[in-house]
C-alpha atoms as a PDB file:
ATOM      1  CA  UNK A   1     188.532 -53.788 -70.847  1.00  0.00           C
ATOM      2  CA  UNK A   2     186.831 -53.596 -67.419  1.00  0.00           C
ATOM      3  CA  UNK A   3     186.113 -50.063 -66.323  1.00  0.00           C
ATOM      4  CA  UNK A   4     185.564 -49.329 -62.500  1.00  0.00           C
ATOM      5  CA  UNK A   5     183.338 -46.969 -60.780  1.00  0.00           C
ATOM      6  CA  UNK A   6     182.591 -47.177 -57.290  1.00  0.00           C
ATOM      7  CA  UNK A   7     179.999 -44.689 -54.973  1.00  0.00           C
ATOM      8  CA  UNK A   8     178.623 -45.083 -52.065  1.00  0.00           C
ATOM      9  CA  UNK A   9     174.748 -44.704 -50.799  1.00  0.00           C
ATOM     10  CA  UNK A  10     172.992 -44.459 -47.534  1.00  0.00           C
ATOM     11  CA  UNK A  11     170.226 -46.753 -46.860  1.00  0.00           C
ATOM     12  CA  UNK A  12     167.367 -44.570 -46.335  1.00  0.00           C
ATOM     13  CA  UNK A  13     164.117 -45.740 -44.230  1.00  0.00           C
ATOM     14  CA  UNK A  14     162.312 -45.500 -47.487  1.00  0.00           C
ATOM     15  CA  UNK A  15     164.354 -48.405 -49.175  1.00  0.00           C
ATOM     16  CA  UNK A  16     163.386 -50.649 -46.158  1.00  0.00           C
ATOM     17  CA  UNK A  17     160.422 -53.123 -46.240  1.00  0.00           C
ATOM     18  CA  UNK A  18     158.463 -53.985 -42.320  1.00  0.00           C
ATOM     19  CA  UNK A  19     161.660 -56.194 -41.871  1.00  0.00           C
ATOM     20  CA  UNK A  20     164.129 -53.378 -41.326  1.00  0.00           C
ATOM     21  CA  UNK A  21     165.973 -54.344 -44.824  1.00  0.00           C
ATOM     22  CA  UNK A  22     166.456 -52.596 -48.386  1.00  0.00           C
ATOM     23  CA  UNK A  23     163.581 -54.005 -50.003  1.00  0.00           C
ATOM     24  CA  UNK A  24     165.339 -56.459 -53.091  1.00  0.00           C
ATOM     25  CA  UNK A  25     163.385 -53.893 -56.229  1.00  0.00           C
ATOM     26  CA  UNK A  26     165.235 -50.768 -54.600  1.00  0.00           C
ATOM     27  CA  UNK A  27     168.822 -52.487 -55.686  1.00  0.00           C
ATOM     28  CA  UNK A  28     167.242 -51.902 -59.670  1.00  0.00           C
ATOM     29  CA  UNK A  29     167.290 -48.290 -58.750  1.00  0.00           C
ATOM     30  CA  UNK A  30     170.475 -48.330 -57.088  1.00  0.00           C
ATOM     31  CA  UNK A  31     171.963 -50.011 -60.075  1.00  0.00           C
ATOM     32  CA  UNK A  32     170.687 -47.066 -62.441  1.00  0.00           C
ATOM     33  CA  UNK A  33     171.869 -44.236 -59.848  1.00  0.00           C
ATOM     34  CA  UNK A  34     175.637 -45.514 -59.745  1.00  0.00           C
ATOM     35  CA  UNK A  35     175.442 -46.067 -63.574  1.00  0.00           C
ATOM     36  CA  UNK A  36     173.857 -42.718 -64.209  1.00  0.00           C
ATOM     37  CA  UNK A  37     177.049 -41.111 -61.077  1.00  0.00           C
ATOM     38  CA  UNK A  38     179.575 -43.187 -63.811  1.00  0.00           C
ATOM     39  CA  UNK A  39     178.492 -42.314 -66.991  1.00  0.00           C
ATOM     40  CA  UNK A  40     178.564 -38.475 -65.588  1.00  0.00           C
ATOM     41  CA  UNK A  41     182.160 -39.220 -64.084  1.00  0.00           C
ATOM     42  CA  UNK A  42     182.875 -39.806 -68.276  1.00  0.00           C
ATOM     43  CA  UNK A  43     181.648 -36.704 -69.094  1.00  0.00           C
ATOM     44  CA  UNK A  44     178.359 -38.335 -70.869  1.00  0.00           C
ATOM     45  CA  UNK A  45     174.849 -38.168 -69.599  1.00  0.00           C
ATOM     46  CA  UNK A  46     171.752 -40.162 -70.220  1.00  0.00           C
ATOM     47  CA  UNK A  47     170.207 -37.753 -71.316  1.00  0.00           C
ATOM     48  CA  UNK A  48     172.686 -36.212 -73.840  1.00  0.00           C
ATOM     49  CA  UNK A  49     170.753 -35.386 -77.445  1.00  0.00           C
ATOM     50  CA  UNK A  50     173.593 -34.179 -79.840  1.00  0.00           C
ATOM     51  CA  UNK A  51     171.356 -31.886 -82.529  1.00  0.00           C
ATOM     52  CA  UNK A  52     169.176 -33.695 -84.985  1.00  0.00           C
ATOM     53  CA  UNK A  53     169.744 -37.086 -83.002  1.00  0.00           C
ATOM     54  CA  UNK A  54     167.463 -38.824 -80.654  1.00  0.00           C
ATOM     55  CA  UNK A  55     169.357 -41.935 -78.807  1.00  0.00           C
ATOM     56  CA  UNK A  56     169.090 -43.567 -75.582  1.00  0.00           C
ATOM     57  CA  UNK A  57     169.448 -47.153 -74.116  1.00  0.00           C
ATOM     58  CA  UNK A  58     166.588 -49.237 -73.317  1.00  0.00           C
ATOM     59  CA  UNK A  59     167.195 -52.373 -70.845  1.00  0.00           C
ATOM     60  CA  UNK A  60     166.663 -55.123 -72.546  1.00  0.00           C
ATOM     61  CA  UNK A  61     167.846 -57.454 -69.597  1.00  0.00           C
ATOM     62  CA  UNK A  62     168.341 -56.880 -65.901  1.00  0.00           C
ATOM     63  CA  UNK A  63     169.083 -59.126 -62.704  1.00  0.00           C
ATOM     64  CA  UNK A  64     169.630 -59.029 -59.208  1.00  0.00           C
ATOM     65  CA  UNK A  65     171.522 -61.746 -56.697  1.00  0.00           C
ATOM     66  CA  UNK A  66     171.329 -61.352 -53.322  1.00  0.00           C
ATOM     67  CA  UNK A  67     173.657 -62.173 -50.949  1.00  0.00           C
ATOM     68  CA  UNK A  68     172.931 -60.842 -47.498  1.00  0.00           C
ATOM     69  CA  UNK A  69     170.342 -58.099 -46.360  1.00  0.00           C
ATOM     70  CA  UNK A  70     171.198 -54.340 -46.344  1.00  0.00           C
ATOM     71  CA  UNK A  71     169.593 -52.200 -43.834  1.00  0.00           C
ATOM     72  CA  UNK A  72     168.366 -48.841 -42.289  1.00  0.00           C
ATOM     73  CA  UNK A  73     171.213 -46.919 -42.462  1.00  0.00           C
ATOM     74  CA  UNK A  74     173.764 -49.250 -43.974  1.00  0.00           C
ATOM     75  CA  UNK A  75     176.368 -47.415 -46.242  1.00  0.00           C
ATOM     76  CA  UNK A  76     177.311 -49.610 -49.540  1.00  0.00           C
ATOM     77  CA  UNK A  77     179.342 -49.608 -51.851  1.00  0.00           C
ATOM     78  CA  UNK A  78     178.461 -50.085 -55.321  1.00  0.00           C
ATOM     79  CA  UNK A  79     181.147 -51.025 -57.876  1.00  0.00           C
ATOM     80  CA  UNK A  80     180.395 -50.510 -61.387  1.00  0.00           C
ATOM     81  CA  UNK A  81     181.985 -52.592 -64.469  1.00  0.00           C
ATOM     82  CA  UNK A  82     181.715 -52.123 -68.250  1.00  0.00           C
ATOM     83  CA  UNK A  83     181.488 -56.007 -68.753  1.00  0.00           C
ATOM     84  CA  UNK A  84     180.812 -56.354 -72.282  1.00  0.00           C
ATOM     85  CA  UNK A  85     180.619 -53.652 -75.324  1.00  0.00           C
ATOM     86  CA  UNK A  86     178.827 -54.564 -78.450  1.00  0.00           C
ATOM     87  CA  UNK A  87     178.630 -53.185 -81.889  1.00  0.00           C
ATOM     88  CA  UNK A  88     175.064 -51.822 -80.340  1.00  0.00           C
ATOM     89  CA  UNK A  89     174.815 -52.939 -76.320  1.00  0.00           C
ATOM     90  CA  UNK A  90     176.563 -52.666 -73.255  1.00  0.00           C
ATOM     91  CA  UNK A  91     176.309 -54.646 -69.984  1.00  0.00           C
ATOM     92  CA  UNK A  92     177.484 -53.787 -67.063  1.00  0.00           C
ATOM     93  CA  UNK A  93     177.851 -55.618 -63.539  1.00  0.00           C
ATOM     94  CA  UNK A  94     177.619 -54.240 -59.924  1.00  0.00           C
ATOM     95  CA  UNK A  95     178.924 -55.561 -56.964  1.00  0.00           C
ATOM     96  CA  UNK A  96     177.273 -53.917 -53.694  1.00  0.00           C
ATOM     97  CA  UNK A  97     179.104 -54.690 -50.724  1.00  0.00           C
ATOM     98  CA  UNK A  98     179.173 -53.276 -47.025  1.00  0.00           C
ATOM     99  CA  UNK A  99     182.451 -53.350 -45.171  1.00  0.00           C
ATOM    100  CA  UNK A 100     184.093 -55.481 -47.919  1.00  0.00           C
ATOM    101  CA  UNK A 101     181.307 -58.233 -47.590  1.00  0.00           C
ATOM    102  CA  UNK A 102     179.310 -59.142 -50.258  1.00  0.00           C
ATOM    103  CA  UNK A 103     175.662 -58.007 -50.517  1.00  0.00           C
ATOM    104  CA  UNK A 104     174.752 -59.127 -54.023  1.00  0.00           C
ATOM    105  CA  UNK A 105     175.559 -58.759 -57.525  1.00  0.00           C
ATOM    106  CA  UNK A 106     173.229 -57.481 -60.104  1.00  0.00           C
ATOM    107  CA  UNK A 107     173.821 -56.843 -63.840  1.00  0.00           C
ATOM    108  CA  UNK A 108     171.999 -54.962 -66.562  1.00  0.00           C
ATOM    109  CA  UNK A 109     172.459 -54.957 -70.296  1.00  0.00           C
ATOM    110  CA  UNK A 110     170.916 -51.929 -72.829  1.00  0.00           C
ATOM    111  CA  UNK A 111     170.908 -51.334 -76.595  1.00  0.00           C
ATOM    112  CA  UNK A 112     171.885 -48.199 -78.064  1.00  0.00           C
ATOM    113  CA  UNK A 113     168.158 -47.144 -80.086  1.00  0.00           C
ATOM    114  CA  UNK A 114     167.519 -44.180 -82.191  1.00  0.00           C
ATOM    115  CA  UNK A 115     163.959 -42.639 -81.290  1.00  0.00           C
ATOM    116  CA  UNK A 116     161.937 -42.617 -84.847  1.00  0.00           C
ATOM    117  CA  UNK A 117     159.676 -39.316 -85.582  1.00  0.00           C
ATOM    118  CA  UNK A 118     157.073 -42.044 -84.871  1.00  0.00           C
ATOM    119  CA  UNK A 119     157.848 -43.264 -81.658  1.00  0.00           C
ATOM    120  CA  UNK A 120     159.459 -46.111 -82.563  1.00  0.00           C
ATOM    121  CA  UNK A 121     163.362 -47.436 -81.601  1.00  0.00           C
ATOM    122  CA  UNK A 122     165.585 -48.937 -84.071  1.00  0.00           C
ATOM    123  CA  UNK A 123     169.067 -50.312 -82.628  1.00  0.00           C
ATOM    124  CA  UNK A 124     172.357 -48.692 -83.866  1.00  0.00           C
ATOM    125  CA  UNK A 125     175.552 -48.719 -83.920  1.00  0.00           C
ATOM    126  CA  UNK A 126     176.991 -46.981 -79.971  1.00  0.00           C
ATOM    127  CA  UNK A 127     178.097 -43.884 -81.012  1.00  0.00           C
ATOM    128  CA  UNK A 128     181.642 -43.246 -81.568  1.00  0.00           C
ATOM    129  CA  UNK A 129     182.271 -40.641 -78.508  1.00  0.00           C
ATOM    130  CA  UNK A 130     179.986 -42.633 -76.116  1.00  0.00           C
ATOM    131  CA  UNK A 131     182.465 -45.909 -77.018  1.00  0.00           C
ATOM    132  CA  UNK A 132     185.089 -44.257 -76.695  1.00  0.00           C
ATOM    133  CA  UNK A 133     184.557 -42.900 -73.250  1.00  0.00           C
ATOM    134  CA  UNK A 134     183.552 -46.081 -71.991  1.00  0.00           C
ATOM    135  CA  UNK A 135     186.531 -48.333 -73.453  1.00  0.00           C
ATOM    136  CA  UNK A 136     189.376 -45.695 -72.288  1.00  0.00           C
ATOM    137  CA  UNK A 137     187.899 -44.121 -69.184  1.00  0.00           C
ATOM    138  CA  UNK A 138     186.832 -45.298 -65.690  1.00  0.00           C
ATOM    139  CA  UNK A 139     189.726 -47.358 -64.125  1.00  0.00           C
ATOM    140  CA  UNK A 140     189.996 -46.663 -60.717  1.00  0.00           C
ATOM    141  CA  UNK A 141     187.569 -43.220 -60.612  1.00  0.00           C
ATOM    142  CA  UNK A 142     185.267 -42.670 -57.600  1.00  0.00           C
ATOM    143  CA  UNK A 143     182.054 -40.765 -57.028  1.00  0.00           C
ATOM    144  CA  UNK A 144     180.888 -38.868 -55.131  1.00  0.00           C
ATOM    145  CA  UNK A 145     178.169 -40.828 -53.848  1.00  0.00           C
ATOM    146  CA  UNK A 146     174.817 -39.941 -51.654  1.00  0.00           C
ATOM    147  CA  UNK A 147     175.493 -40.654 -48.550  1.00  0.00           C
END
């Protein structure tokens, strides 16, 4: 059921550490800007409320392996993969890459939570439409990217 997404970024001066390359944190926020650029490519948006609901999906696990350095202007590629659906979480896995060489692989996994009156999060079941766009969608699209 793998779903691919790919988009491109520019490696800004900002991502860079006083080595010249894309300090390893940045990658996190790479991972959520290519996964925020595919769920929009689905039609779906993080920050969707449908009326009277209040969902979202809080990381419950995140990684990061590096395999070479990016730097200063370096444009990657970042491929995105629905790697697992659950009942109530999702992982996916992203491949960055420059030139069709590896530069590491990273990989985050959420739970769909309903927001309580209170504050609080209780897990749920991923809604129907939000599965449903992820299982059937996503093959072969590209984004625009940032670059």
């Amino acid at each position: 059921m793998p779903a691919h997404f790919h988009t491109t970024r520019r490696m800004e001066f900002c991502d860079t550490d006083m080595a010249g390359l894309v300090h390893f944190a940045n990658f996190f926020r790479f991972m959520e800007s290519a996964e925020v650029e595919f769920l929009r490519s689905l039609g779906l948006c993080v920050t969707d409320k449908p009326p009277g609901q209040k969902f979202g999906f809080p990381r419950v696990s995140a990684s990061c392996d590096y395999v070479q350095p990016a730097r200063f202007e370096d444009l990657i590629d970042i491929a995105v993969t629905v790697s697992n659906i659950g009942r109530k979480s999702i992982t996916y896995a992203f491949e960055f890459s420059k030139g069709g060489q590896p530069l590491a692989r990273g990989q985050i996994s959420a739970v769909c939570c309903r927001t309580m009156d209170d504050g609080r999060l209780e897990s749920i079941e991923i809604p129907a439409h939000v599965r449903k766009a992820l299982e059937g969608k996503g093959s072969g699209v590209r984004g625009q990217g940032s670059a």
